[in-house]
C-alpha atoms as a PDB file:
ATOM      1  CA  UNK A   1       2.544  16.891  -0.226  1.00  0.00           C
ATOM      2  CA  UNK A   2       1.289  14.366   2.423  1.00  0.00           C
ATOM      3  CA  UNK A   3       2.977  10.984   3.422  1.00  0.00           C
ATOM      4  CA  UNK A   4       0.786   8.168   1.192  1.00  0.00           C
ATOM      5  CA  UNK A   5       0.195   6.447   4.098  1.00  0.00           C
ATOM      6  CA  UNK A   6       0.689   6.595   8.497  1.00  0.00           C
ATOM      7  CA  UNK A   7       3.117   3.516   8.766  1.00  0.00           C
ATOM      8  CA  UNK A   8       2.664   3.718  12.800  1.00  0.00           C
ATOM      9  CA  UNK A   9      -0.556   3.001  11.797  1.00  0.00           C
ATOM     10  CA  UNK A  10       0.203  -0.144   9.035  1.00  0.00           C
ATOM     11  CA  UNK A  11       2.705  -1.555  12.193  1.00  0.00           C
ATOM     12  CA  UNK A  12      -0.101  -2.063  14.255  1.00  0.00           C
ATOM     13  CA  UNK A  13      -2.243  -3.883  11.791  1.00  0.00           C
ATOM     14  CA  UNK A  14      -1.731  -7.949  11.094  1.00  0.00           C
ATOM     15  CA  UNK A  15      -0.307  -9.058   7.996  1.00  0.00           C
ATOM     16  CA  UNK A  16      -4.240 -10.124   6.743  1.00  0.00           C
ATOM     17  CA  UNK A  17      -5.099  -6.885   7.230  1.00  0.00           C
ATOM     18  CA  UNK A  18      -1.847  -5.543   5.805  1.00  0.00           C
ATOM     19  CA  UNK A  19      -2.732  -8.111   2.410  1.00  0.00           C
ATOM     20  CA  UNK A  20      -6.082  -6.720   2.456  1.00  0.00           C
ATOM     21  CA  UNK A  21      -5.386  -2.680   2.461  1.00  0.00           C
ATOM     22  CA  UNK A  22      -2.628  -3.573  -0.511  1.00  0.00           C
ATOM     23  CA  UNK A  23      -5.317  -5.510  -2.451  1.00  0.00           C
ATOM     24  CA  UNK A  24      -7.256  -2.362  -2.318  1.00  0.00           C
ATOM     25  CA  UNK A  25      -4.562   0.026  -2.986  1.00  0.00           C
ATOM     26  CA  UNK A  26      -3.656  -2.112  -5.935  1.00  0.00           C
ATOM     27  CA  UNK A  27      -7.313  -1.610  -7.464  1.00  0.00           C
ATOM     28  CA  UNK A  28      -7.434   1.684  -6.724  1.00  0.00           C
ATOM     29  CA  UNK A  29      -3.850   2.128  -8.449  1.00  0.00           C
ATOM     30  CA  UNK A  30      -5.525   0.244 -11.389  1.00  0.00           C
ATOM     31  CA  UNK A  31      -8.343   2.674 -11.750  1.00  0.00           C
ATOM     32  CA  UNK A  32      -6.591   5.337 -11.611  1.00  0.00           C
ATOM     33  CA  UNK A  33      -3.716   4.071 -14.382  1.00  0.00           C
ATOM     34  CA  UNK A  34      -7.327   3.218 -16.442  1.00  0.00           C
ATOM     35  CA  UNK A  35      -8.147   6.531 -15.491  1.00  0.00           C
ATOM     36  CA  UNK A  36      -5.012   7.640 -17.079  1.00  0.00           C
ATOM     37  CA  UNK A  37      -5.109   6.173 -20.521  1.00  0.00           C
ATOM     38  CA  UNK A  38      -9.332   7.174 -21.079  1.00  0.00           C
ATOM     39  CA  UNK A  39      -8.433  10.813 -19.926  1.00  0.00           C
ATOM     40  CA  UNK A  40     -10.174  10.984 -16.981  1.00  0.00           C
ATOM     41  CA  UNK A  41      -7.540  11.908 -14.768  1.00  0.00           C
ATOM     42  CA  UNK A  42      -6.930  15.346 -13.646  1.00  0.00           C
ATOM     43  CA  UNK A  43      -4.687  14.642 -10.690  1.00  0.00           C
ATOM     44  CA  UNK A  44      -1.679  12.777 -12.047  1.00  0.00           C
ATOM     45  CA  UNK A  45       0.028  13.144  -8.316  1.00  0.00           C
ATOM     46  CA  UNK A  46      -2.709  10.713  -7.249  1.00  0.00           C
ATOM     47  CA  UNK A  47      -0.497   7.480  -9.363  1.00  0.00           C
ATOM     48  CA  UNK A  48       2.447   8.513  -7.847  1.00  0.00           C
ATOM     49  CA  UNK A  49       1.144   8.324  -4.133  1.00  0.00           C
ATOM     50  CA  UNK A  50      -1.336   5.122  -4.703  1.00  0.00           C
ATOM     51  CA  UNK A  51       2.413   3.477  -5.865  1.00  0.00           C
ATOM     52  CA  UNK A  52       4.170   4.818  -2.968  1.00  0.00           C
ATOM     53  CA  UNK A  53       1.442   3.720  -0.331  1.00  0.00           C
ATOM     54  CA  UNK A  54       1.459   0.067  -1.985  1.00  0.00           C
ATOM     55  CA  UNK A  55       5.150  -0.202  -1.551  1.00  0.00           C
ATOM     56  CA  UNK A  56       4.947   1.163   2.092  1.00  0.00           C
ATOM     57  CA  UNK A  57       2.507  -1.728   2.649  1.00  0.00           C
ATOM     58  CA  UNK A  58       4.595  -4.267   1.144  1.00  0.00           C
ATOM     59  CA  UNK A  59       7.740  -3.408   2.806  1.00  0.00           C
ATOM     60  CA  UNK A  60       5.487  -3.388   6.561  1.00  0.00           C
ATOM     61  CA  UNK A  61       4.497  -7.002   5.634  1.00  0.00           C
ATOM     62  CA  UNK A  62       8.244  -8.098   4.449  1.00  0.00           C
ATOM     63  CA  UNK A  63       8.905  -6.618   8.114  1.00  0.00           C
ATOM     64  CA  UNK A  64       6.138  -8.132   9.475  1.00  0.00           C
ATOM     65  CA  UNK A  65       7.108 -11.938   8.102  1.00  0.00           C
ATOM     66  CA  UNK A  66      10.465 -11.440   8.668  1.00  0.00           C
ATOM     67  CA  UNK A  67      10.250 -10.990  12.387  1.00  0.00           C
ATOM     68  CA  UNK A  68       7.927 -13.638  12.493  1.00  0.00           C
ATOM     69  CA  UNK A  69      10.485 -15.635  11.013  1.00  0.00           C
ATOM     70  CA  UNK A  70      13.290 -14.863  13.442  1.00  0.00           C
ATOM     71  CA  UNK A  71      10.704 -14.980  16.699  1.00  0.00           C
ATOM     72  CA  UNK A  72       8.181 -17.917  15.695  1.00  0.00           C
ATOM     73  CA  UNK A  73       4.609 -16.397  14.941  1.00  0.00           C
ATOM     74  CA  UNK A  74       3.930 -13.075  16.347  1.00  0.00           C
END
C-alpha cells in the first residue's frame, strides 16, 4: 500500500497551504464516506488513506505552529 501522503513534501509547504490541502482532503473524505452510504464505492481502502493523509496534515501544521510558537513566526 502507498504512504497517503510525502510529508517531506507537506514540511516544505506554509501552514495556508497546509489549511488549504486539508480542506480538500476533508471534501474529498466526505465524498467518498457519501460515496459509501449510496453504494458507489468500490475501493473502501480509499476512506482509510483520505483519513490517514488528513491526520498527516494536521499533525505537520500542529508542528508547524508549534515551532512558530517557540521561535516567533517562521
Amino acid at each position: 500500500m502507498k504512504p497517503a501522503v510525502d510529508l517531506g513534501h507537506l514540511r516544505e509547504l506554509s501552514v495556508v497551504e497546509l489549511q488549504q490541502k486539508a480542506r480538500e482532503t476533508k471534501a474529498e473524505l466526505f465524498n467518498l464516506r457519501f460515496a459509501l452510504r449510496t453504494g458507489h464505492l468500490s475501493d473502501f481502502t480509499q476512506i482509510k488513506l483520505k483519513r490517514k493523509a488528513y491526520a498527516q496534515i494536521q499533525t505537520v501544521i500542529s508542528e508547524k505552529r508549534s515551532v512558530e510558537g517557540q521561535h516567533g513566526a517562521a
